[in-house]
Protein backbone atom coordinates (compact mmCIF):
# COMPACT_ATOMS: atom_id res chain seq x y z
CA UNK A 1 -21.08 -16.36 20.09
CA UNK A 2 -22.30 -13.19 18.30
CA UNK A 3 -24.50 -14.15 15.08
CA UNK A 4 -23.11 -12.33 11.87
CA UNK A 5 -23.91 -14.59 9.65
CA UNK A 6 -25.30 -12.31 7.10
CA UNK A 7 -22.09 -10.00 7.31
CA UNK A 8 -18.54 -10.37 5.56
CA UNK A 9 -15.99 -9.63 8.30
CA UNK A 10 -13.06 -7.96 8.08
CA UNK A 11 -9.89 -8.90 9.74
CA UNK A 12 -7.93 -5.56 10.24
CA UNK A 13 -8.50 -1.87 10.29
CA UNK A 14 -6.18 -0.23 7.95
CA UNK A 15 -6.43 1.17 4.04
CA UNK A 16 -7.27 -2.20 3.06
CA UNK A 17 -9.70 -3.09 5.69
CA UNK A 18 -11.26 0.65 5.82
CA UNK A 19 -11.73 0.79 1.69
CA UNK A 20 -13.26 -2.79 1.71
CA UNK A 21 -15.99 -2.04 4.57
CA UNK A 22 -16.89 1.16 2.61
CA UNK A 23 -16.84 -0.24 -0.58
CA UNK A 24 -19.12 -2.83 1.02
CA UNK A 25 -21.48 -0.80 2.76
CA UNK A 26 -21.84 1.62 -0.12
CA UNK A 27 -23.07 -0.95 -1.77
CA UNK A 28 -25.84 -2.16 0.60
CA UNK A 29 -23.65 -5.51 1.77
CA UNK A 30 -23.10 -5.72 5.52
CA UNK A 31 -19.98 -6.39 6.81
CA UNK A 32 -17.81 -5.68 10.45
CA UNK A 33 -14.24 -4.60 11.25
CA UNK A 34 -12.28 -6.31 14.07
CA UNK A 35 -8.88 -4.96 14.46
CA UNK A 36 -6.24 -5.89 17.09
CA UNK A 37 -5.55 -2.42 18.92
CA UNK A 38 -7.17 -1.06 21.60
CA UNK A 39 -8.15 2.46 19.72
CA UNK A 40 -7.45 4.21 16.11
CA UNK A 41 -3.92 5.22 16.51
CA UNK A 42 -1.10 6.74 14.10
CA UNK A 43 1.24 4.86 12.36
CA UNK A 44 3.27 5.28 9.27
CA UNK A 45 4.35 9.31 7.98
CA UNK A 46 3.09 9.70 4.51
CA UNK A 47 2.38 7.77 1.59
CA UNK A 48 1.74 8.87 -2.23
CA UNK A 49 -1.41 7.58 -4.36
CA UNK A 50 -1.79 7.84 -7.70
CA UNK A 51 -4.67 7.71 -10.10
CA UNK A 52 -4.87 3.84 -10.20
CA UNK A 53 -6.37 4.49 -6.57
CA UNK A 54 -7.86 8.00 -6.59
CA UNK A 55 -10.25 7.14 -9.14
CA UNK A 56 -11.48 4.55 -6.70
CA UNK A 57 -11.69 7.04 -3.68
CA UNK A 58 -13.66 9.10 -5.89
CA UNK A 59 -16.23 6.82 -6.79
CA UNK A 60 -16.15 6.32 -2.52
CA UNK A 61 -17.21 10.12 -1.91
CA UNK A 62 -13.44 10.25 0.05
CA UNK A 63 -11.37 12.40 -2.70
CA UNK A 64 -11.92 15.87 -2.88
CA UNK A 65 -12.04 15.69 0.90
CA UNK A 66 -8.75 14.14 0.73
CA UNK A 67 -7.32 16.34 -1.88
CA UNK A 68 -7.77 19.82 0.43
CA UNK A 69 -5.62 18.08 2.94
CA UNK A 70 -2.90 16.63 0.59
CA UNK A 71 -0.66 17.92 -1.99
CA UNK A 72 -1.08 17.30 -5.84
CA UNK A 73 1.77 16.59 -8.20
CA UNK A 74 2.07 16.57 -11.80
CA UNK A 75 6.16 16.78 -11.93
CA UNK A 76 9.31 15.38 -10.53
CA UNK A 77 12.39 15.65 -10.23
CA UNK A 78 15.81 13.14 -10.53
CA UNK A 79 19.44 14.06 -9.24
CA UNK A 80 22.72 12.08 -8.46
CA UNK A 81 24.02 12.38 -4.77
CA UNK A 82 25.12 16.21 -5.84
CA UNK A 83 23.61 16.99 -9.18
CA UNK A 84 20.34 17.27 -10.81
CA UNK A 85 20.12 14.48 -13.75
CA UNK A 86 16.58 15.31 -15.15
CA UNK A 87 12.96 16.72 -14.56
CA UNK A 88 9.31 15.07 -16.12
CA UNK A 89 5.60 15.13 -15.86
CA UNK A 90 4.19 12.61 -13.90
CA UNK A 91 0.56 11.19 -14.12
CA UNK A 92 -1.62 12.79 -10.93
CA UNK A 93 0.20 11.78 -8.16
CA UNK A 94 -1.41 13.00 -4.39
CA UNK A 95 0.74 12.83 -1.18
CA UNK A 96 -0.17 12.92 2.20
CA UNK A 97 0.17 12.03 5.88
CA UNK A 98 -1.32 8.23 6.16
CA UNK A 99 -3.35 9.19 8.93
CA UNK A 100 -5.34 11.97 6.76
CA UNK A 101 -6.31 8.54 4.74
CA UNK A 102 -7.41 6.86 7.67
CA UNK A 103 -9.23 9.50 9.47
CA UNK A 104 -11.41 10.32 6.21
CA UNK A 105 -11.56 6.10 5.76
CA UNK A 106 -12.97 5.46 9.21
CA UNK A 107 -14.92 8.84 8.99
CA UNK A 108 -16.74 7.51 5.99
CA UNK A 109 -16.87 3.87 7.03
CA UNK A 110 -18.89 5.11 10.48
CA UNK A 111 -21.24 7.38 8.66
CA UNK A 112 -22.34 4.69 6.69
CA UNK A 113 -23.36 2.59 9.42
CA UNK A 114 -20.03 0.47 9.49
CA UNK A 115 -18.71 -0.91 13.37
CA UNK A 116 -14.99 -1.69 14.63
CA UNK A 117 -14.32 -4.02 17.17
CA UNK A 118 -11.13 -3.14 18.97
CA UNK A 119 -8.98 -5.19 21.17
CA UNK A 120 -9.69 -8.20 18.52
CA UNK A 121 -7.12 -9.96 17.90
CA UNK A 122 -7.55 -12.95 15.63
CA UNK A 123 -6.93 -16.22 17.21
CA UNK A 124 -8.48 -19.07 14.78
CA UNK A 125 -11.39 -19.72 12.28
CA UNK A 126 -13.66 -23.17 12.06
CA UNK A 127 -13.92 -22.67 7.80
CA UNK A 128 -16.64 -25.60 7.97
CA UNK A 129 -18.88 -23.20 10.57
CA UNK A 130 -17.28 -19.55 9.33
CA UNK A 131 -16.81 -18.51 12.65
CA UNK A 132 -14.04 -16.80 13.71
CA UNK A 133 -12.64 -17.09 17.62
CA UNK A 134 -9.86 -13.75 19.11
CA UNK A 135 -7.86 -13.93 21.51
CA UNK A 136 -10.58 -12.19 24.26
CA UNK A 137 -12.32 -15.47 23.88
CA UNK A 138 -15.41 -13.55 21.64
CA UNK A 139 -16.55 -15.16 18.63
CA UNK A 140 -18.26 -14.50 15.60
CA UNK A 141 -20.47 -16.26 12.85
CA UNK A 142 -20.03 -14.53 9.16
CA UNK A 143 -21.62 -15.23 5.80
CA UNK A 144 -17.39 -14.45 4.06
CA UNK A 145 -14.23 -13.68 6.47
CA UNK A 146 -11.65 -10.73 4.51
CA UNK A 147 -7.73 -11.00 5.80
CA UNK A 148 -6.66 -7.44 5.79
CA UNK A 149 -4.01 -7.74 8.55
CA UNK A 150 -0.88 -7.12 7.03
CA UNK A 151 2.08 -8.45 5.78
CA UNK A 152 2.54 -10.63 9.20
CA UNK A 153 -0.82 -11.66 9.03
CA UNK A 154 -1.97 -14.55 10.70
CA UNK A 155 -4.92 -15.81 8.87
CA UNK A 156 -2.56 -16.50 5.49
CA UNK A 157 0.19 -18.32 7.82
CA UNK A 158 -2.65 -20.57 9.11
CA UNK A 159 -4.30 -21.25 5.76
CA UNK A 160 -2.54 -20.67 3.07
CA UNK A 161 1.68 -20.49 3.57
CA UNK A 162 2.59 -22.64 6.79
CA UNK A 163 6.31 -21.88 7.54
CA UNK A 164 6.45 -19.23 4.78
CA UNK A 165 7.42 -16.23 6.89
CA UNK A 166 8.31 -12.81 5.80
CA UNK A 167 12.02 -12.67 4.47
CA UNK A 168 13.84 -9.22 4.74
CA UNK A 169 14.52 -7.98 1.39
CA UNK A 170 17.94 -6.50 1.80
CA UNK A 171 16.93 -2.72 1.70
CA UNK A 172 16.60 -0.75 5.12
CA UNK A 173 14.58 2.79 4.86
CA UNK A 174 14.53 5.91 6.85
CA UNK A 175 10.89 8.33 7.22
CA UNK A 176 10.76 11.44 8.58
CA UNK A 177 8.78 14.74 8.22
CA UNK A 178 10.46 18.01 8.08
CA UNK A 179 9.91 21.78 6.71
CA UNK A 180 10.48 22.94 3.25
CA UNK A 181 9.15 24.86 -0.10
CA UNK A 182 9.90 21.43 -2.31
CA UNK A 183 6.90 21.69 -4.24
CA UNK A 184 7.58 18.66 -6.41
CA UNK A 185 8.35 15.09 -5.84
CA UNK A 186 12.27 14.83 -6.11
CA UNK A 187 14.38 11.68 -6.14
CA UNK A 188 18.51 11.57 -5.45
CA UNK A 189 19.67 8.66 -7.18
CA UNK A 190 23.69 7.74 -5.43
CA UNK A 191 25.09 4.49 -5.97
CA UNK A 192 23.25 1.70 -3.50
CA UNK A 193 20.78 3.93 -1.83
CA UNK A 194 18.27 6.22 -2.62
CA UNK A 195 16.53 9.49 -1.54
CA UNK A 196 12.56 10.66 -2.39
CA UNK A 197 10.78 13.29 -0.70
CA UNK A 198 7.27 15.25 -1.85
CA UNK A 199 5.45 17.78 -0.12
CA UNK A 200 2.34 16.38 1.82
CA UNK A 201 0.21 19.44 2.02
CA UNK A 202 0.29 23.48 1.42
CA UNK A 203 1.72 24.44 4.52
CA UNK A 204 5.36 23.28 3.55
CA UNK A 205 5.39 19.83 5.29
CA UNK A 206 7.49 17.39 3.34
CA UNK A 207 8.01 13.76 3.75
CA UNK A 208 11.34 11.78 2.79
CA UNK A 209 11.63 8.44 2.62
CA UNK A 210 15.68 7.35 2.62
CA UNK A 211 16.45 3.94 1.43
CA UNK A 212 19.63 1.68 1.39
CA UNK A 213 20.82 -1.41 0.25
CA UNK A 214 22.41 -2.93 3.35
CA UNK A 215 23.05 -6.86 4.54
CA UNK A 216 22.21 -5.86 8.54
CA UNK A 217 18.56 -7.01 8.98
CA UNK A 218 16.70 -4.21 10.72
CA UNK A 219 13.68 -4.80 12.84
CA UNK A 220 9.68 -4.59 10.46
CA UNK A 221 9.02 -1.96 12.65
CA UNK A 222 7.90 1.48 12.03
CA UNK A 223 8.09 2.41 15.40
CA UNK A 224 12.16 2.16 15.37
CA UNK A 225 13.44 5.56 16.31
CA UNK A 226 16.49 6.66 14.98
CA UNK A 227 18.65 9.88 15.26
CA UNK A 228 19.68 12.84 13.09
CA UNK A 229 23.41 12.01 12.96
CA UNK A 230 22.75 8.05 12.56
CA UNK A 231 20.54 9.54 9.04
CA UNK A 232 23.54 11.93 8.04
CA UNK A 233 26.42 9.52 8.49
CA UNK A 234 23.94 6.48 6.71
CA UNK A 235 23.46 9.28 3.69
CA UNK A 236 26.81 11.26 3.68
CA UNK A 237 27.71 11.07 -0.17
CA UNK A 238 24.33 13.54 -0.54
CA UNK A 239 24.30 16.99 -0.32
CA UNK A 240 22.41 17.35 3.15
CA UNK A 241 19.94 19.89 1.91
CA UNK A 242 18.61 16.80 -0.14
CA UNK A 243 16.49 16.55 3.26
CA UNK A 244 13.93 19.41 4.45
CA UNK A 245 15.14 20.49 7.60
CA UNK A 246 16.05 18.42 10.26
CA UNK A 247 16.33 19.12 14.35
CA UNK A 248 17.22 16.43 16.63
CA UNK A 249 13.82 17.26 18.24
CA UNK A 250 12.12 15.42 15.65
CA UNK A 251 10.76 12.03 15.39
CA UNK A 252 12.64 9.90 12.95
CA UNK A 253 12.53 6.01 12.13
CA UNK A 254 14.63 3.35 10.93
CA UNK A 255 13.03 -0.07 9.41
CA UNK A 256 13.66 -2.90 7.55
CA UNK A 257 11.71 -3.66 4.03
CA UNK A 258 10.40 -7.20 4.32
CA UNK A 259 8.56 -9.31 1.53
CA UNK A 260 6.57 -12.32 0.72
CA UNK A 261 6.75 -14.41 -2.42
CA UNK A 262 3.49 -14.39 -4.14
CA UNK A 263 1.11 -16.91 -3.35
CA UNK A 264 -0.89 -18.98 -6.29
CA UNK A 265 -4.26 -17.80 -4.96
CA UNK A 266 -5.55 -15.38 -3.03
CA UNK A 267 -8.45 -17.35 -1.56
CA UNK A 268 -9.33 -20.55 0.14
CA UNK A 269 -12.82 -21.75 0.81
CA UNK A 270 -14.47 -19.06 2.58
CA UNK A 271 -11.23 -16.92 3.18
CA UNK A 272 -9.76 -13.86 1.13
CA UNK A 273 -6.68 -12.29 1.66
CA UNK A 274 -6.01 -8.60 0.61
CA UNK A 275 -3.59 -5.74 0.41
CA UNK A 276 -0.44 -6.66 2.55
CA UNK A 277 -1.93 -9.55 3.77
CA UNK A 278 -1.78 -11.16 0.28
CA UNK A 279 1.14 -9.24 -1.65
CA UNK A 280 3.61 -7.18 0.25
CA UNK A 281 5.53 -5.33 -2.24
CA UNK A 282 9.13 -2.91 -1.56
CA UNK A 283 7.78 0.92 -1.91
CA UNK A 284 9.99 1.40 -5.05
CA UNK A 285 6.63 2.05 -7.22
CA UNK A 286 4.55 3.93 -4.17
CA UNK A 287 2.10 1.20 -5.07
CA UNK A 288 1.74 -0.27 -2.05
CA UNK A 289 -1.54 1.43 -0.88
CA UNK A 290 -2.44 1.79 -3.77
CA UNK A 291 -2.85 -2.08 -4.56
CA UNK A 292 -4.72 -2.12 -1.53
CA UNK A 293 -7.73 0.31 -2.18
CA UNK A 294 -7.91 -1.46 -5.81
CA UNK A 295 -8.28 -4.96 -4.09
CA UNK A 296 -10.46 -3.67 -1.50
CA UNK A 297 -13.16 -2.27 -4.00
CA UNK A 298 -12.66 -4.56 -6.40
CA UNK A 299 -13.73 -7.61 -4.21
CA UNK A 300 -16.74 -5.64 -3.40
CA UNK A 301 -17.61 -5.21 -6.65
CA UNK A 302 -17.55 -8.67 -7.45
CA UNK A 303 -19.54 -9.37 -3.94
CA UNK A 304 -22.01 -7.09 -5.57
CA UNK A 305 -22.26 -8.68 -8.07
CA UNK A 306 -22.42 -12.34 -6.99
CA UNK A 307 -23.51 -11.99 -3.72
CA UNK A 308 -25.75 -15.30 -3.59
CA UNK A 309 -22.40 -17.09 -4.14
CA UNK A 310 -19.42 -15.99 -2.74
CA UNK A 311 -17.27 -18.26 -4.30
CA UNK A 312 -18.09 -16.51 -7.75
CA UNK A 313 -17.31 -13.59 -6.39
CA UNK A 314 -14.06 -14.72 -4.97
CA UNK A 315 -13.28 -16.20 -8.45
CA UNK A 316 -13.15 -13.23 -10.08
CA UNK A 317 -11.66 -10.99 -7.56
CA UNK A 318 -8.61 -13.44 -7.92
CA UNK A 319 -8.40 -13.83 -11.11
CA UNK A 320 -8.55 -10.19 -12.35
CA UNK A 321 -5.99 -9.25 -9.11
CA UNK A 322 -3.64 -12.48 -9.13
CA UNK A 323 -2.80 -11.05 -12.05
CA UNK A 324 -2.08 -7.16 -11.33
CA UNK A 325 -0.92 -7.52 -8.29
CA UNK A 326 2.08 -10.28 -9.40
CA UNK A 327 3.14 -7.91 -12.07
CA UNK A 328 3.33 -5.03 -9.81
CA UNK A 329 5.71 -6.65 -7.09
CA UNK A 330 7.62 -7.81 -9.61
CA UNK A 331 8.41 -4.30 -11.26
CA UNK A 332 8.61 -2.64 -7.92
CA UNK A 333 11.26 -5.38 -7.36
CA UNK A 334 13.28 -4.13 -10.62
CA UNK A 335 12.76 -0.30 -9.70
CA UNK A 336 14.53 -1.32 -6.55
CA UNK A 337 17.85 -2.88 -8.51
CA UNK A 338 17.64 0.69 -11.11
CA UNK A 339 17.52 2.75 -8.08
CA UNK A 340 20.19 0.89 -5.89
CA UNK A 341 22.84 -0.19 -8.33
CA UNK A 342 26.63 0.46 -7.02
CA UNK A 343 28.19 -0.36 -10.38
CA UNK A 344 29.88 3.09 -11.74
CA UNK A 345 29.40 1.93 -15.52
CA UNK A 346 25.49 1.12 -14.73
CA UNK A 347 25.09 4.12 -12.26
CA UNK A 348 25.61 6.38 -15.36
CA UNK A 349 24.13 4.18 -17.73
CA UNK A 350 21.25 4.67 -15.40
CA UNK A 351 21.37 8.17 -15.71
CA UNK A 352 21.74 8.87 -18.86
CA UNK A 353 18.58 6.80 -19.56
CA UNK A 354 16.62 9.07 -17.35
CA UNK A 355 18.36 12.29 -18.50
CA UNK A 356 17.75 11.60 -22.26
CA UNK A 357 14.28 9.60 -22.22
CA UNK A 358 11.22 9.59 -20.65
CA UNK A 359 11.02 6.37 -19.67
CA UNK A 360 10.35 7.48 -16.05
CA UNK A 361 7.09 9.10 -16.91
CA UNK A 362 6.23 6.53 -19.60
CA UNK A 363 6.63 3.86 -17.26
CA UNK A 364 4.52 5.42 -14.38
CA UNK A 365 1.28 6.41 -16.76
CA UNK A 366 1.44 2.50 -17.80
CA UNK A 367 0.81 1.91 -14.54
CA UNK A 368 -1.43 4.39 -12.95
CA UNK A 369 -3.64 4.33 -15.94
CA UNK A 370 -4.99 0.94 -14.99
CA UNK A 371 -8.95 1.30 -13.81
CA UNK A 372 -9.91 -1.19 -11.41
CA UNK A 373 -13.47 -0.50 -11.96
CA UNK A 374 -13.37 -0.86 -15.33
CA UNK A 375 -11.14 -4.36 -15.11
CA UNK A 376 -13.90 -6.43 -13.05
CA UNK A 377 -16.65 -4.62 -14.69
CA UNK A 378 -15.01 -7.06 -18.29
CA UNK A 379 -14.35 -10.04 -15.74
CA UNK A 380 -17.69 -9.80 -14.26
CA UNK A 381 -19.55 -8.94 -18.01
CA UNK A 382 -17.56 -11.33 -20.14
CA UNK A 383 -15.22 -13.35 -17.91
CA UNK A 384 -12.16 -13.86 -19.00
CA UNK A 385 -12.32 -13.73 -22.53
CA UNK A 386 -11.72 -9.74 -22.50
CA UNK A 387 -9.46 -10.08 -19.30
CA UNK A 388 -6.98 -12.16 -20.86
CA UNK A 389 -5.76 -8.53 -22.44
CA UNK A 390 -5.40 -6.99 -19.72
CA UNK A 391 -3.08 -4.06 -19.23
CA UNK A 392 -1.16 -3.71 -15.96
């Protein structure tokens, strides 16, 4: 048994569990990664952040770094399977490859004198003694265990949803990274599917992201592989040049979107849940990382803050991001119905909407203007008498 009793450790080494141990450690607060595989490896293509988050990797030393590997976006773009419906300006909006994140994450997490355990895979935790036991028979003593392991994770089926398993949400998506001069994030709107690609740096990379409404329930994998022709004949109403160019050579994959319901709290005794572990969310809002770098620092803010009682600090933390994070699953829920609706009368009502308004843009700065570090710095100065107004 390894003593780490004056460390918070963190279960899983992805965007959630990397932000949280630097958010920690920036602060001066110990705490320990333990993830499951045996190395840092790849997963995921690309993924889009917008200010909500970049503000936060900013305050983390991570963005400008970030932002010379990555491509910035202030437009996009809307068509129907053939033709363009409408163009707007968009709040900041970076894209990039995931593992770009990670790499500058775990980069930053090392320098400041942060450790991951590999080949830990979580087995079971005595609350009463907060030690934690994996599968390789080690164990651990902390002062606060953090669940960052994902939408499957363990440590919420054991304490806080028995039998609650992750339900697949009746959309199936397609990834892939390809060549082309898009230089603006572009979305094809056909009845009961969707198209959105971006450019994810300068040297004409471009991610798409291809999503259907279908009943078949496809694996929660994004290791699926999938072929060129399968993608063509699942997308055939579009115009194929909707997609940056495509050789069988490359690597594509074919998953299922799954979901949880939300859960009542986010915390139990001396256990927090964040990021996927506590609210998977459908992609439909690109939020999904996003949610997880504003849990991650704001728990450590409220750690900070409270860091002779934990339970203060875990208080807050759910309070302010019960709240958020409920109202953004729900909405990315909704954007889901706009974008996949096979009804010809609502397809064009649909359209016209986003032709003639600018609700798209509207909607999107609502969002992304939200400042994390400005939420739990009310919560943590006035409790909830300022919170109870907050924005989304």
């Amino acid at each position: 048994m390894t003593d780490y009793s004056d460390h918070i450790g963190i279960i899983g080494g992805g965007i959630a569990g990397l932000t949280l141990g630097c958010s920690l450690l920036k602060d001066g607060i110990p705490a320990t990664i333990f993830e499951k595989m045996p190395e840092e490896i790849s997963h995921g293509a690309a993924l889009s952040l917008s200010s909500n988050a970049l503000r936060l990797l900013h305050r983390l030393d991570i963005y400008n770094d970030l932002k010379n590997q990555s491509f910035i976006h202030s437009a996009a773009s809307i068509q129907g399977p053939q033709k363009e419906i409408s163009s707007f300006q968009t709040p900041e909006v970076l894209t990039t490859r995931r593992q770009t994140l990670m790499t500058l994450l775990y980069s930053k997490y090392i320098n400041l004198g942060g450790e991951v355990h590999h080949d830990h895979a979580f087995a079971n935790f005595d609350t009463a003694k907060c030690e934690a036991t994996f599968t390789n028979q080690k164990k651990y003593i902390f002062k606060h265990l953090v669940a960052c392991d994902g939408i499957r994770s363990s440590i919420r089926d054991n304490f806080f949803a028995a039998n609650q398993t992750p339900k697949y949400s009746g959309y199936s998506a397609w990834r892939g990274i390809g060549k082309s001069n898009l230089q603006r994030i572009h979305f094809a709107l056909g009845p009961g599917s969707h198209i959105v690609s971006y450019p994810i740096n300068k040297t004409g990379d471009v991610s798409f992201v291809a999503v259907k409404k279908e009943d078949y329930q496809f694996k929660e994998s994004w290791k699926e592989e999938g072929s060129v022709k399968d993608l063509l004949n699942d997308f055939s109403i579009y115009d194929s040049k909707i997609f940056p160019v495509l050789e069988e050579s490359m690597s594509l994959y074919k998953w299922g979107i799954y979901i949880r319901p939300p859960l009542k709290s986010m915390i139990a005794k001396n256990i927090t849940l964040l990021g996927d572990a506590a609210h998977p969310m459908v992609p439909f809002l690109g939020q999904g990382a996003c949610m997880a770098i504003e849990d991650a620092y704001s728990f450590a803010m409220a750690c900070k803050d409270n860091i002779a009682n934990l339970l203060d600090a875990q208080q807050a933390y759910d309070f302010v991001r019960s709240k958020r994070t409920k109202k953004i699953q729900r909405l990315s829920m909704m954007q889901g119905k706009i974008y996949h609706m096979k009804n010809p009368l609502l397809v064009a009502a649909r359209n016209a909407v986003m032709k003639y308004t600018n609700i798209p843009g509207n909607d999107l700065k609502r969002i992304h203007d939200y400042d994390a570090h400005d939420e739990m710095q009310i919560y943590l100065a006035f409790g909830d008498l300022r919170s109870k107004n907050f924005n989304f």
